[in-house]
N, C-alpha and C. Protein backbone atom coordinates (compact mmCIF):
# COMPACT_ATOMS: atom_id res chain seq x y z
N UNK A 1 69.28 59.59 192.84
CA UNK A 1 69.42 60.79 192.03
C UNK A 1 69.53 60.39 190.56
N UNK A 2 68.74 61.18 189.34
CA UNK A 2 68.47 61.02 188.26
C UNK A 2 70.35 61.21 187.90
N UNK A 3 70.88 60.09 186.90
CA UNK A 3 72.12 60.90 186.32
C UNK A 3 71.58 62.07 185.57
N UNK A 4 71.03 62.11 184.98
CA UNK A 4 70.46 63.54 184.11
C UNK A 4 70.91 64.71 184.88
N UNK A 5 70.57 65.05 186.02
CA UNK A 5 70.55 66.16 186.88
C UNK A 5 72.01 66.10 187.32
N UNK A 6 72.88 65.78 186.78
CA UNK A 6 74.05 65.46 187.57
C UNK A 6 75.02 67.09 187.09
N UNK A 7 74.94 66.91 186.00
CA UNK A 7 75.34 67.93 185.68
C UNK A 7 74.86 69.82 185.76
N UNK A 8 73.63 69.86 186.01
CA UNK A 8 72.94 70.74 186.11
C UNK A 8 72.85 71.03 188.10
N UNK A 9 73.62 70.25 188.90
CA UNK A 9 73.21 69.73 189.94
C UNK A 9 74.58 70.70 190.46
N UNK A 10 75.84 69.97 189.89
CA UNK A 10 76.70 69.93 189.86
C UNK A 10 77.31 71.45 189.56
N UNK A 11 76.89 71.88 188.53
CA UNK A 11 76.73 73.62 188.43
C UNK A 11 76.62 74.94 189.31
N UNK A 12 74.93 73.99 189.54
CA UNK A 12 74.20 74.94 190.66
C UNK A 12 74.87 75.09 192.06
N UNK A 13 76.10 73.95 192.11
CA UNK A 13 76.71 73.91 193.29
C UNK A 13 77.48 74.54 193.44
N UNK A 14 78.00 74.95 192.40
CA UNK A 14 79.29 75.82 192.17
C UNK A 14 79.18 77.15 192.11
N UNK A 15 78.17 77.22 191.35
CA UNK A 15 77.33 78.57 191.50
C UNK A 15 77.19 79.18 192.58
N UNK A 16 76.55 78.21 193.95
CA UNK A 16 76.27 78.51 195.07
C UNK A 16 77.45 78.65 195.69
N UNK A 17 78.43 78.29 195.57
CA UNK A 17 79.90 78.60 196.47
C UNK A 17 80.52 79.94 195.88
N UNK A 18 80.26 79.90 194.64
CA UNK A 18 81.16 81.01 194.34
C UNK A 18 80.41 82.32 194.98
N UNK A 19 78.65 82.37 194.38
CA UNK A 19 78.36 83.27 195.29
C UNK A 19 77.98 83.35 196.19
N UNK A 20 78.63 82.84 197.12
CA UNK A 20 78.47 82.75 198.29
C UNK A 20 79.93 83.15 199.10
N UNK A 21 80.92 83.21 198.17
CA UNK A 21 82.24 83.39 198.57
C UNK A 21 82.58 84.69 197.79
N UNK A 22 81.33 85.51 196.93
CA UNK A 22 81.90 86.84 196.33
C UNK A 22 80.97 87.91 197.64
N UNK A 23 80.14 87.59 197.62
CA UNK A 23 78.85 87.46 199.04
C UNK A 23 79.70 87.61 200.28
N UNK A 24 80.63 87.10 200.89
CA UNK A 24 81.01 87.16 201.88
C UNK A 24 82.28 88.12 201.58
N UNK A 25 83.33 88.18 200.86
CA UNK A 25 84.15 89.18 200.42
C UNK A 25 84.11 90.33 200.53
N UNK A 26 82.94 90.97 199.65
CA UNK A 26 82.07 91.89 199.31
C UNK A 26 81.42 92.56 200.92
N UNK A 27 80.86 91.41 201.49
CA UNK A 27 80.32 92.19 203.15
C UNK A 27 81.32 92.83 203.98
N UNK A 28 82.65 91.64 204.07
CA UNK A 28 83.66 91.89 204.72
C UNK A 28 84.41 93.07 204.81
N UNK A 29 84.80 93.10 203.12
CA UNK A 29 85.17 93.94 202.67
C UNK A 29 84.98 95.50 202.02
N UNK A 30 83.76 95.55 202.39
CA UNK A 30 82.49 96.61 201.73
C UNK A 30 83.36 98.23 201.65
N UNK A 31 83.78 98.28 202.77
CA UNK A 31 84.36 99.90 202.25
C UNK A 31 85.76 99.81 201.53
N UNK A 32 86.50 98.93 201.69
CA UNK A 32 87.52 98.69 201.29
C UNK A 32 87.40 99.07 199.30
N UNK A 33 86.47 97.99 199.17
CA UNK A 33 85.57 97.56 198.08
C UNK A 33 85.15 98.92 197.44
N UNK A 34 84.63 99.94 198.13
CA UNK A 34 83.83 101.01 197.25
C UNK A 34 84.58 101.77 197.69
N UNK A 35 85.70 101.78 198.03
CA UNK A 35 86.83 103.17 197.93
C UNK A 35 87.74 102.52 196.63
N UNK A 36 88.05 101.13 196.67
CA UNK A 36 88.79 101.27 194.92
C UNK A 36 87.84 101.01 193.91
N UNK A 37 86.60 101.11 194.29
CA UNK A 37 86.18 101.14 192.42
C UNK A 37 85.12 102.63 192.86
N UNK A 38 85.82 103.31 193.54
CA UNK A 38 85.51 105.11 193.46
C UNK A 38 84.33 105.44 193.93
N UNK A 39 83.66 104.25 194.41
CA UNK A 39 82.10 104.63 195.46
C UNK A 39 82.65 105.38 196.82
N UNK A 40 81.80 106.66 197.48
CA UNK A 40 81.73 107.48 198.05
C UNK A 40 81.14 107.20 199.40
N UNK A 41 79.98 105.88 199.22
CA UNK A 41 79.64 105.10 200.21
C UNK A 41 79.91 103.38 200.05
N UNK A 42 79.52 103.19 201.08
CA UNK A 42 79.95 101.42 200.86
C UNK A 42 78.65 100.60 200.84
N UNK A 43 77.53 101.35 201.32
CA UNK A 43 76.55 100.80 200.90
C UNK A 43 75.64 100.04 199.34
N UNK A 44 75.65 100.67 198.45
CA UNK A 44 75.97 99.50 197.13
C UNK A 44 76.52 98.10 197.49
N UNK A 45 77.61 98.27 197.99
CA UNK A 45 79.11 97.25 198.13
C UNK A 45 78.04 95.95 199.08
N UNK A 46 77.62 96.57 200.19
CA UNK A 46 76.91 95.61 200.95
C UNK A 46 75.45 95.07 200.74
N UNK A 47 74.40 95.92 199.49
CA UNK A 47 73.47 95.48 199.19
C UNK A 47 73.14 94.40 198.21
N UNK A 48 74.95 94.77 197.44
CA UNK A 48 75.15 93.08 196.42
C UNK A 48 75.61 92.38 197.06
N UNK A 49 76.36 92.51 198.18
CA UNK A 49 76.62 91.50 198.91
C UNK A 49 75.83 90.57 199.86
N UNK A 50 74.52 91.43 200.16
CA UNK A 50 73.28 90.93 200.67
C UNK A 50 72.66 89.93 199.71
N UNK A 51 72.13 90.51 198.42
CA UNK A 51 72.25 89.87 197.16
C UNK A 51 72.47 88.19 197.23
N UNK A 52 74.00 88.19 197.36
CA UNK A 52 74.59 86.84 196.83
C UNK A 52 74.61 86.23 198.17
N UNK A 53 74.26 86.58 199.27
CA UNK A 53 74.57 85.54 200.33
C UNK A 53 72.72 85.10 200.23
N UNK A 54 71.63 85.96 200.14
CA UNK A 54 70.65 85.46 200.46
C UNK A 54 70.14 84.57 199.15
N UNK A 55 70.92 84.47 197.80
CA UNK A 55 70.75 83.73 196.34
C UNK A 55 71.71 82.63 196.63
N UNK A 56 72.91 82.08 197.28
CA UNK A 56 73.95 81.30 197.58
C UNK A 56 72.93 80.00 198.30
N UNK A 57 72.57 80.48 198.95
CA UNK A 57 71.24 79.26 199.32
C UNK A 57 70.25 78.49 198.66
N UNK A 58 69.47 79.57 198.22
CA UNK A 58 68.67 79.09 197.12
C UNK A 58 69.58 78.49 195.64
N UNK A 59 70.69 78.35 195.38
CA UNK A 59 71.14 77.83 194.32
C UNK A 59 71.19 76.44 195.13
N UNK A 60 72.23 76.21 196.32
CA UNK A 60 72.41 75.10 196.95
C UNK A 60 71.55 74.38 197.35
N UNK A 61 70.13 74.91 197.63
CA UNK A 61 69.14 73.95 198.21
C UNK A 61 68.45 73.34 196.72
N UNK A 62 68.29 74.07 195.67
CA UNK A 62 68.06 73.37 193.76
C UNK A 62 68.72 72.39 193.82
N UNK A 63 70.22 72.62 194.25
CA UNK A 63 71.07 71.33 193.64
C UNK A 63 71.03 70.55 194.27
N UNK A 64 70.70 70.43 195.88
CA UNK A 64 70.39 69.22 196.71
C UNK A 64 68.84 69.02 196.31
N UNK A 65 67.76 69.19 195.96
CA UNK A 65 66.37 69.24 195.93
C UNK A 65 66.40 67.37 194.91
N UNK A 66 65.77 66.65 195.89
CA UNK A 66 65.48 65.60 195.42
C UNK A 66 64.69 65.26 193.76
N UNK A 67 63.81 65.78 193.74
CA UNK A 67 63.44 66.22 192.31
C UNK A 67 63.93 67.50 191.28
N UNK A 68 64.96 67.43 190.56
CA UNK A 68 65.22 68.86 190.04
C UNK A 68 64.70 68.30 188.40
N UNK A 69 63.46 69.99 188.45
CA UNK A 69 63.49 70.11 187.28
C UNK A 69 63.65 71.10 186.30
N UNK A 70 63.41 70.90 185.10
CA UNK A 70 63.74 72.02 184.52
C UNK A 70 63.52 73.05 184.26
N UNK A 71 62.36 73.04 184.99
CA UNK A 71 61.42 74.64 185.80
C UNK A 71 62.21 75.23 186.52
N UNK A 72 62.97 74.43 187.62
CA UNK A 72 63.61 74.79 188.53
C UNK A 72 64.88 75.47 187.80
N UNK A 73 65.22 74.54 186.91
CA UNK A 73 66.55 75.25 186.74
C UNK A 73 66.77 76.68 185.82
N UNK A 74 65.53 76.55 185.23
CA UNK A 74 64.91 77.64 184.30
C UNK A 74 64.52 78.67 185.26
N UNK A 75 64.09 78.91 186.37
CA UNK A 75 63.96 79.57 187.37
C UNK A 75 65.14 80.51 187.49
N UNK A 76 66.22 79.58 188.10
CA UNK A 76 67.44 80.07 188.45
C UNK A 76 68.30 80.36 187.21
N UNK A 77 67.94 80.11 185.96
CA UNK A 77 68.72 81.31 184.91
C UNK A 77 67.91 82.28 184.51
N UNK A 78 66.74 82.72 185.01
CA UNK A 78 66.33 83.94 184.62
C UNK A 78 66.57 84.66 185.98
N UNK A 79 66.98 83.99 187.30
CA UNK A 79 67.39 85.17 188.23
C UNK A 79 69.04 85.58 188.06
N UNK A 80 69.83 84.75 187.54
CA UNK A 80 70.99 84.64 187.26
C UNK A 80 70.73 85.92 185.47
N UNK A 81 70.17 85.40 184.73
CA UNK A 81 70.14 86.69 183.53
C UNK A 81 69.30 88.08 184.56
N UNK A 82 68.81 87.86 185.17
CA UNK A 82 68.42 89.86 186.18
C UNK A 82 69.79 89.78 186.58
N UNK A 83 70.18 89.30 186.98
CA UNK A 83 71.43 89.98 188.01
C UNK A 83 72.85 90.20 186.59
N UNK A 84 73.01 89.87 185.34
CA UNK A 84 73.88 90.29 184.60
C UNK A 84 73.28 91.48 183.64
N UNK A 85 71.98 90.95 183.57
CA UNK A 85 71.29 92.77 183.26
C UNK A 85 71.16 93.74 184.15
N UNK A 86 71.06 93.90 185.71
CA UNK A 86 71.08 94.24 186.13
C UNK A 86 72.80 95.41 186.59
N UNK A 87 73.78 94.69 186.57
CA UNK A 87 75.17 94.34 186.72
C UNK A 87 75.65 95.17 185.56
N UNK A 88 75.15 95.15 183.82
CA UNK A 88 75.74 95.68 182.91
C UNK A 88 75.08 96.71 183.17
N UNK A 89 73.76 97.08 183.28
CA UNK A 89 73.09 98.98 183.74
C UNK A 89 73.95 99.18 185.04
N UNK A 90 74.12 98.74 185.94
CA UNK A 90 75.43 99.37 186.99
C UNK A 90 76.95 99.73 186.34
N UNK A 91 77.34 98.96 185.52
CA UNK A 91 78.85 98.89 184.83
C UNK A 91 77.94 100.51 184.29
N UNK A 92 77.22 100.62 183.41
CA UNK A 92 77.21 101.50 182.41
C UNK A 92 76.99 102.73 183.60
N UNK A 93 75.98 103.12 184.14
CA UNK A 93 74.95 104.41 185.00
C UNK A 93 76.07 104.85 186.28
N UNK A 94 76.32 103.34 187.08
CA UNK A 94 76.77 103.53 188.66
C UNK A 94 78.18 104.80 188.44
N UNK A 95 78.52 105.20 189.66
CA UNK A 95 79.53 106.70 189.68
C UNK A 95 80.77 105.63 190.05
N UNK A 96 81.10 105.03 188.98
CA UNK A 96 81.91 104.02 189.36
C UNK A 96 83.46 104.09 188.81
N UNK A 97 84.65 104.09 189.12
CA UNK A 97 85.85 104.30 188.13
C UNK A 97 86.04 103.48 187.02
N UNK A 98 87.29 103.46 186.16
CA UNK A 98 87.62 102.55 185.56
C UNK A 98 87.64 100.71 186.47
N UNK A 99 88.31 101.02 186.97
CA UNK A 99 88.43 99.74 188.12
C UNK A 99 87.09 98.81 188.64
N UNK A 100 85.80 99.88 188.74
CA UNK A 100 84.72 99.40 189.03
C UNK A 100 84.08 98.68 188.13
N UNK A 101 84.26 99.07 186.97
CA UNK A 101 83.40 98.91 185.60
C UNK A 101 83.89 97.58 185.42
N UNK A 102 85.00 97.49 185.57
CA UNK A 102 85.69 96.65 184.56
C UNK A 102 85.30 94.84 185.37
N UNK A 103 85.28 95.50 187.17
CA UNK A 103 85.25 94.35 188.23
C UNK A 103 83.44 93.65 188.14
N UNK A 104 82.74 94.75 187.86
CA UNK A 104 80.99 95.00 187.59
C UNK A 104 81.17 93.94 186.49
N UNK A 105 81.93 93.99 185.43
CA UNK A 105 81.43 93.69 184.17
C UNK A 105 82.11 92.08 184.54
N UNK A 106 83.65 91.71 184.67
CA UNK A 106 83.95 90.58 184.73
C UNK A 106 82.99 89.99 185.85
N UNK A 107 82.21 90.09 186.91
CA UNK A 107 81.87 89.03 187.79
C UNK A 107 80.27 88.86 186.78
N UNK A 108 79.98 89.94 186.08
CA UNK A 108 78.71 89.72 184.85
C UNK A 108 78.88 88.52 184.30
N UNK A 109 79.85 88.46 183.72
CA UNK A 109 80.77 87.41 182.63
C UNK A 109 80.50 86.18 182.98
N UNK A 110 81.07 86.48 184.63
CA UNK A 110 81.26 85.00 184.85
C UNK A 110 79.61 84.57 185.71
N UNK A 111 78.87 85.19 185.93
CA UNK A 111 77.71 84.80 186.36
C UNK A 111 76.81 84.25 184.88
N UNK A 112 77.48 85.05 183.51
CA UNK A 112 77.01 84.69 182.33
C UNK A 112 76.99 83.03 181.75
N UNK A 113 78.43 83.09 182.64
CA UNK A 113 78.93 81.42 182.05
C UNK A 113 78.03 80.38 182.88
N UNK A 114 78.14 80.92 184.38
CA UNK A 114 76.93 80.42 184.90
C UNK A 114 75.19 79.70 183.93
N UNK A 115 75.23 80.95 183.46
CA UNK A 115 73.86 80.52 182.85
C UNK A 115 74.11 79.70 181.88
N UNK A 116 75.17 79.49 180.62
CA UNK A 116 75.22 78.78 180.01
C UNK A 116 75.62 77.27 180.34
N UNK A 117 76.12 76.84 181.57
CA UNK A 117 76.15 75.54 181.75
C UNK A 117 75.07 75.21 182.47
N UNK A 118 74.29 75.85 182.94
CA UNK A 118 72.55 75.82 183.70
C UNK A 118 71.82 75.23 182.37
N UNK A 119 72.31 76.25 181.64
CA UNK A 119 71.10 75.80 180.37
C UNK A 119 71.78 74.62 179.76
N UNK A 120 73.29 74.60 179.70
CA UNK A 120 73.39 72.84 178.93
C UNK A 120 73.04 71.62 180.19
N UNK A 121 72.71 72.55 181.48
CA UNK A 121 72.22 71.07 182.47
C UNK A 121 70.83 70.65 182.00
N UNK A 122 70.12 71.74 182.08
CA UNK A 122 68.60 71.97 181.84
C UNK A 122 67.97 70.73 180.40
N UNK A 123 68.85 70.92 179.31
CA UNK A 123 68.98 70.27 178.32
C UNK A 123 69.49 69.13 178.71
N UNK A 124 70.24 68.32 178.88
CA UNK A 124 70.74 67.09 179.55
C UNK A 124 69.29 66.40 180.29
N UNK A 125 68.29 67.49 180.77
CA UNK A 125 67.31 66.76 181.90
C UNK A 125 65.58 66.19 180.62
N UNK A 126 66.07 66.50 179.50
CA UNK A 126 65.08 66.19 178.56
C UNK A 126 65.71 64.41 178.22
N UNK A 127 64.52 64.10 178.19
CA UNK A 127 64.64 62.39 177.26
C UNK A 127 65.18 62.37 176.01
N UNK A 128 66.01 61.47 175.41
CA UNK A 128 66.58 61.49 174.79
C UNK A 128 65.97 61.37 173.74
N UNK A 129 65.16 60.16 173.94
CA UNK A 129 64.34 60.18 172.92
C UNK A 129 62.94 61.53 172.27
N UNK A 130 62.81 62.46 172.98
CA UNK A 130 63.03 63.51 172.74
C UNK A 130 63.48 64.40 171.69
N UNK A 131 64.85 64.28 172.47
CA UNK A 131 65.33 65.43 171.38
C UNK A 131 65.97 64.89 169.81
N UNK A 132 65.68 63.45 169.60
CA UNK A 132 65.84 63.19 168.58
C UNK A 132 64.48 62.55 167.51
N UNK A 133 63.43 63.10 168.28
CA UNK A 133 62.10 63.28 167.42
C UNK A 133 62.26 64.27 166.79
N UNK A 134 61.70 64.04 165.15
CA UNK A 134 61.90 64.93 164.07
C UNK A 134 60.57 66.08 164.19
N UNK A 135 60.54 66.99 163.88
CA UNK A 135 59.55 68.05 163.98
C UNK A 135 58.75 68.16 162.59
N UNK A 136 57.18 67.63 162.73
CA UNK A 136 56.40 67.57 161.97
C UNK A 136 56.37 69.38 161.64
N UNK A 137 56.41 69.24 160.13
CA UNK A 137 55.69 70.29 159.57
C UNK A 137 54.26 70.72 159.68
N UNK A 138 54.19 71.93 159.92
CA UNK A 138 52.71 72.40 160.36
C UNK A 138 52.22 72.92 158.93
N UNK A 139 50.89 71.92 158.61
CA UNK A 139 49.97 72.11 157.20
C UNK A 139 49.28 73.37 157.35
């Protein structure tokens, strides 16, 4: 394994547990779930929860994937940025209480932070020599 990917590897792993452990909560818990943040059905509750168990894989199989690159990992922060754009139009539209909004918006947050250590892995997987080539001016 490249050290490069170690960190970006290392992420995606975490990524994959957490949602994979908001994923299973969320199923378990589904009506429980959309009676305190004021949903009427519990269905929502179980279609994000479908969501993160069938994305919990695909993060984990990136971070085991013998070659990771930065396609790959670029991949998985533009499905990771749909699901916090996605997540802030639910916080804002969904018939959701105070309580909902607020739970919508923090797991946003933290799927946000997600992306930003994806993208400082992603960066880590460039040559060094690289990123300390100076950028010719265009005549």
């Amino acid at each position: 394994m490249d050290d490069r990917t170690k960190f970006l590897r290392r992420t995606l792993s975490t990524n994959a547990v957490v949602t994979f452990v908001l994923g299973a909560l969320l199923l378990i818990d589904r009506e429980l779930v959309a009676g305190l943040i004021g949903l009427s059905s519990w269905v929502p509750v179980a279609t994000a929860a479908a969501i993160c168990l069938a994305f919990a894989p695909v993060l984990f199989l990136a971070a085991r994937k013998r070659e990771l690159s930065a396609a790959d990992g670029t991949y998985l922060v533009a499905v990771d940025g749909a699901w916090v754009a996605a997540s802030l139009a639910a916080a804002l539209l969904a018939p959701v209480n105070g309580l909902g909004r607020a739970l919508i918006v923090a797991q946003a947050a933290l799927v946000a932070v997600f992306i930003v250590l994806e993208t400082a892995g992603i960066r880590r997987l460039q040559p060094k020599d690289l990123e300390r080539m100076p950028h010719r001016a265009q005549a």
